[in-house]
N, C-alpha and C. Protein backbone atom coordinates (compact mmCIF):
# COMPACT_ATOMS: atom_id res chain seq x y z
N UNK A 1 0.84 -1.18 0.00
CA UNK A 1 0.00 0.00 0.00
C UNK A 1 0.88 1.24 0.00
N UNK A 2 0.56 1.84 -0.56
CA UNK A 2 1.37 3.41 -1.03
C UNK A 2 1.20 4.53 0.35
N UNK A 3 2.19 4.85 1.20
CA UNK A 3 2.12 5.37 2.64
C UNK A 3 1.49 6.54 2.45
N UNK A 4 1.11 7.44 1.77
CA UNK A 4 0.37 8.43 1.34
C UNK A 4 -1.37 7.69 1.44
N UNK A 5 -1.21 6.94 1.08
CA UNK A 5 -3.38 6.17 0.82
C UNK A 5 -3.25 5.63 2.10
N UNK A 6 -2.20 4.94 2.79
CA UNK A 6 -2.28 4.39 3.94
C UNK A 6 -2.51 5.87 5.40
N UNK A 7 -1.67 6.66 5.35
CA UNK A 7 -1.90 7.56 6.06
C UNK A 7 -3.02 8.23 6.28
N UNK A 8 -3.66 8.34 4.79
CA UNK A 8 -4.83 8.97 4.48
C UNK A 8 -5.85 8.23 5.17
N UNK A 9 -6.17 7.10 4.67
CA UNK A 9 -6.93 5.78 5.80
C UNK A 9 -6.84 6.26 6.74
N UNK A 10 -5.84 6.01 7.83
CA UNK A 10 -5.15 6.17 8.90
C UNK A 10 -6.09 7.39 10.02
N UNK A 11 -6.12 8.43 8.85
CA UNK A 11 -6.57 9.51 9.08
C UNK A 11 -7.78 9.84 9.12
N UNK A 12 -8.52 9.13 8.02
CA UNK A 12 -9.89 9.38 8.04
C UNK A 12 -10.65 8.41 9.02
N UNK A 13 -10.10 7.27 9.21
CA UNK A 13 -10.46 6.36 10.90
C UNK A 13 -10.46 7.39 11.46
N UNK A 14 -9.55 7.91 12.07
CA UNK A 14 -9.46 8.77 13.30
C UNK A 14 -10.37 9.80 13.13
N UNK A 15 -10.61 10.52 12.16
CA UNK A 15 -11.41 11.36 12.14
C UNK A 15 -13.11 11.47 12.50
N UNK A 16 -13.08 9.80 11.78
CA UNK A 16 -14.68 9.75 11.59
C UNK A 16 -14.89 8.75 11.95
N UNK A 17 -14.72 7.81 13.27
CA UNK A 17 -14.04 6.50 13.31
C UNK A 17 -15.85 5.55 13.34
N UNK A 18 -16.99 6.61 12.78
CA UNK A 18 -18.50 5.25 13.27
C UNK A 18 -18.73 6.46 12.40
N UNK A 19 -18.87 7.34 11.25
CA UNK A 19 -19.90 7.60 10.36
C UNK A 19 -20.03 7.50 9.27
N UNK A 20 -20.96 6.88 9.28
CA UNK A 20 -21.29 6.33 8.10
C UNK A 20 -21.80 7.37 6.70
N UNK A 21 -21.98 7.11 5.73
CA UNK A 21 -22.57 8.43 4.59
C UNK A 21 -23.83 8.79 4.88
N UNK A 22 -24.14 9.77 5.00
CA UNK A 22 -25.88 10.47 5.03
C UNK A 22 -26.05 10.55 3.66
N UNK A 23 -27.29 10.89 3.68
CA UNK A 23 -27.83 11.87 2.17
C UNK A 23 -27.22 13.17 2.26
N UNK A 24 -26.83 13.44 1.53
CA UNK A 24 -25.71 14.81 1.34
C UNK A 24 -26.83 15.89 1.32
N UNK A 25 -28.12 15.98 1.45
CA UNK A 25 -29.35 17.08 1.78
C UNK A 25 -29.30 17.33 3.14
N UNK A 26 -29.63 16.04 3.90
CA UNK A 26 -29.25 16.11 5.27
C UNK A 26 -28.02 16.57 5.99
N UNK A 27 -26.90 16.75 5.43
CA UNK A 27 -25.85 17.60 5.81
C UNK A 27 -25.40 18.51 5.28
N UNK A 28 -26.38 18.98 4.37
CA UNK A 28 -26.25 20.70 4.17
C UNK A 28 -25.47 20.42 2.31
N UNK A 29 -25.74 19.58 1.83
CA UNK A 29 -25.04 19.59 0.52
C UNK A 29 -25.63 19.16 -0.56
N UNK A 30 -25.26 19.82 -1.71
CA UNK A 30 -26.31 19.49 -2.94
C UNK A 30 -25.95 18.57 -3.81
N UNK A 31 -26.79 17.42 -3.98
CA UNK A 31 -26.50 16.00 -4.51
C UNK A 31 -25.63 16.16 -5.59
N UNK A 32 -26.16 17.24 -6.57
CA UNK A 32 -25.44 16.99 -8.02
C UNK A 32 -24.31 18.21 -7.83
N UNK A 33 -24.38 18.59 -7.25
CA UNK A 33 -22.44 19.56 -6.53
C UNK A 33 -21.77 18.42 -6.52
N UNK A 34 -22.01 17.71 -5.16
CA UNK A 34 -21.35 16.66 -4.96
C UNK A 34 -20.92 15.39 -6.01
N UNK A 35 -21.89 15.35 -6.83
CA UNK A 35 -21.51 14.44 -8.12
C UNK A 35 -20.44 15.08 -9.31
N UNK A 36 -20.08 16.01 -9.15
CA UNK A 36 -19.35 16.76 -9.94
C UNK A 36 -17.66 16.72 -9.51
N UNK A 37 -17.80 16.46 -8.21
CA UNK A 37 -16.28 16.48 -7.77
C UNK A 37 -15.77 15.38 -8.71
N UNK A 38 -16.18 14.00 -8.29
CA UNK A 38 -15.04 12.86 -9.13
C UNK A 38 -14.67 13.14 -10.50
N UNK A 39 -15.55 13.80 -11.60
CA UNK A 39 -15.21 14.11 -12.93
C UNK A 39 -14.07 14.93 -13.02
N UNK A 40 -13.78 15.89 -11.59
CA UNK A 40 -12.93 17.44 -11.52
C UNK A 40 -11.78 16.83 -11.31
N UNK A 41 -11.87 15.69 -10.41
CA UNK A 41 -10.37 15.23 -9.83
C UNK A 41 -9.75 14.05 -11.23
N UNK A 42 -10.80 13.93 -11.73
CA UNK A 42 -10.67 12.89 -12.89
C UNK A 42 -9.47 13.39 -13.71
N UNK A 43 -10.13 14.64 -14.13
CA UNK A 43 -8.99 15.54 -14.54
C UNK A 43 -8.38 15.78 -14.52
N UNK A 44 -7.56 16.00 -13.16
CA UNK A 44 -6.19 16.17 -12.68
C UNK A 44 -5.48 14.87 -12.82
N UNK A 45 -5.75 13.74 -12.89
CA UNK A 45 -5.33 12.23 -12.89
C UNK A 45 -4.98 12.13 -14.46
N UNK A 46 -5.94 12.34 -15.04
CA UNK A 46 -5.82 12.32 -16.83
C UNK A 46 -4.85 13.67 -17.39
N UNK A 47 -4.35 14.36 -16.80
CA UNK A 47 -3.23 15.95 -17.11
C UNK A 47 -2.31 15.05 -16.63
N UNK A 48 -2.27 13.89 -15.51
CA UNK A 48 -0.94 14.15 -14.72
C UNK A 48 -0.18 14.60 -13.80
N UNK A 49 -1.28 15.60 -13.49
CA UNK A 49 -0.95 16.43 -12.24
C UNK A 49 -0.70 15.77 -10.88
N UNK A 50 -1.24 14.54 -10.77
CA UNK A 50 -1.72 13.71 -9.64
C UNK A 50 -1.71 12.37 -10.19
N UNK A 51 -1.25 11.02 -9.55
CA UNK A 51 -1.92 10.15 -9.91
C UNK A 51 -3.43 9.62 -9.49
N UNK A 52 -3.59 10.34 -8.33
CA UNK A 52 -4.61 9.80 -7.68
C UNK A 52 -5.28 10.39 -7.02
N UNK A 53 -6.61 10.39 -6.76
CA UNK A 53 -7.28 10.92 -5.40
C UNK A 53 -8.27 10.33 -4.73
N UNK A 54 -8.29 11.03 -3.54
CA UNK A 54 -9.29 10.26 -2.63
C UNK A 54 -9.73 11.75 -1.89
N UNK A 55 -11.22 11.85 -2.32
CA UNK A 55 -12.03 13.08 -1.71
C UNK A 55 -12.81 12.64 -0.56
N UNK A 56 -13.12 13.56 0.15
CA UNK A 56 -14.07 13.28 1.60
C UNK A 56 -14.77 14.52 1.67
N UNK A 57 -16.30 14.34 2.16
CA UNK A 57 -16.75 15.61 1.92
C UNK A 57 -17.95 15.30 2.97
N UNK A 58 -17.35 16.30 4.09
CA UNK A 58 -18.18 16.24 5.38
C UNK A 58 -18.79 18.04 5.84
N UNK A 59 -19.41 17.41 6.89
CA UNK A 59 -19.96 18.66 7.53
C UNK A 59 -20.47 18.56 9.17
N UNK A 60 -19.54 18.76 9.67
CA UNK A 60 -20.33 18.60 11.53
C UNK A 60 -20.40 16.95 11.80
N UNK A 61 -19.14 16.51 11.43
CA UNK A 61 -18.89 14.82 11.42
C UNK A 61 -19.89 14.26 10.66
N UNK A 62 -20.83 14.77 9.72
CA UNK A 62 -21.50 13.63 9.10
C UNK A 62 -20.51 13.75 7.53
N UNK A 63 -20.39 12.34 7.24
CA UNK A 63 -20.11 12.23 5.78
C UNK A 63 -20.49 12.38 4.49
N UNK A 64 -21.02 13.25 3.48
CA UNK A 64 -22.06 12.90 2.65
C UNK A 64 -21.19 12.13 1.19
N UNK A 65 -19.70 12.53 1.29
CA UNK A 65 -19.05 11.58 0.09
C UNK A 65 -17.73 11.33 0.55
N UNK A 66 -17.47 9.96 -0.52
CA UNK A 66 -16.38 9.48 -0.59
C UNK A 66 -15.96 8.86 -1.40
N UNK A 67 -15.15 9.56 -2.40
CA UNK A 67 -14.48 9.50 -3.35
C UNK A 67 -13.13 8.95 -3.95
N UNK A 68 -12.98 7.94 -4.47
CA UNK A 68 -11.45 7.51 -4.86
C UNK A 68 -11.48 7.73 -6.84
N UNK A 69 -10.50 8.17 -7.05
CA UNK A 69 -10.10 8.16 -8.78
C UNK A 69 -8.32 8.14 -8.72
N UNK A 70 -8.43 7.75 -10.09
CA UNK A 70 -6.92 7.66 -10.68
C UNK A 70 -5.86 6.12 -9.71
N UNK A 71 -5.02 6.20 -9.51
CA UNK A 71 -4.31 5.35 -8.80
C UNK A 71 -3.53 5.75 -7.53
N UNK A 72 -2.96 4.35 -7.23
CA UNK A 72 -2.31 4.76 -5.92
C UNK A 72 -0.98 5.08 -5.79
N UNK A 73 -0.48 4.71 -7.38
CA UNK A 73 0.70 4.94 -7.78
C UNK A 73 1.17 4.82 -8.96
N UNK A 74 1.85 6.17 -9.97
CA UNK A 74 1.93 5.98 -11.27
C UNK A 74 2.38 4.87 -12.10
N UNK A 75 3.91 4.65 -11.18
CA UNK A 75 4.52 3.53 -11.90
C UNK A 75 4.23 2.35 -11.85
N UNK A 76 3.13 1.79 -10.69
CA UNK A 76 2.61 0.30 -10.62
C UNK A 76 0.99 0.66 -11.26
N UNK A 77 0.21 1.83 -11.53
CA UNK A 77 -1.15 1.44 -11.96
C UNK A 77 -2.19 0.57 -11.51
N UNK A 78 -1.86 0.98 -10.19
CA UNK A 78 -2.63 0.31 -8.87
C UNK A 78 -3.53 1.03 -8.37
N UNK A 79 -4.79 0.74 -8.69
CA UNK A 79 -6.22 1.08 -8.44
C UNK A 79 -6.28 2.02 -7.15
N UNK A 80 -7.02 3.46 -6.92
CA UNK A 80 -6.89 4.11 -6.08
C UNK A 80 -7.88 3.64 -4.56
């Protein structure tokens, strides 16, 4: 595992270590906003800029997304 995705894990346990995803209405967020992020980060993965990402998108500890694109690492092409 690539210590960057592992840390990240690592991190988002600790953060949020029992919540689960709401409806992103119920925590203050608009469904199709929120559907727009993975295409944005898509982008940055397909330029190069990044191989990879992993989005989280909270509000007052509830979760409404969670997002992985691109990989976990350029030179192995290991699923993010």
């Amino acid at each position: 595992m690539n210590s960057s995705l592992g840390l990240s894990l690592l991190l988002f346990a600790a953060l949020f270590p029992s919540s689960p995803l709401v409806a992103a209405p119920s925590a203050g967020f608009d469904p199709a906003r929120l559907k727009e992020i993975p295409a944005r980060m898509q982008k940055f993965v397909d330029d190069s800029t990044v191989s990879g990402a992993v989005t989280l998108v909270a509000r007052r500890g509830q979760v409404a997304s969670v997002e992985a694109v691109g990989f976990a690492g350029v030179g192995r092409r290991a699923a993010a």
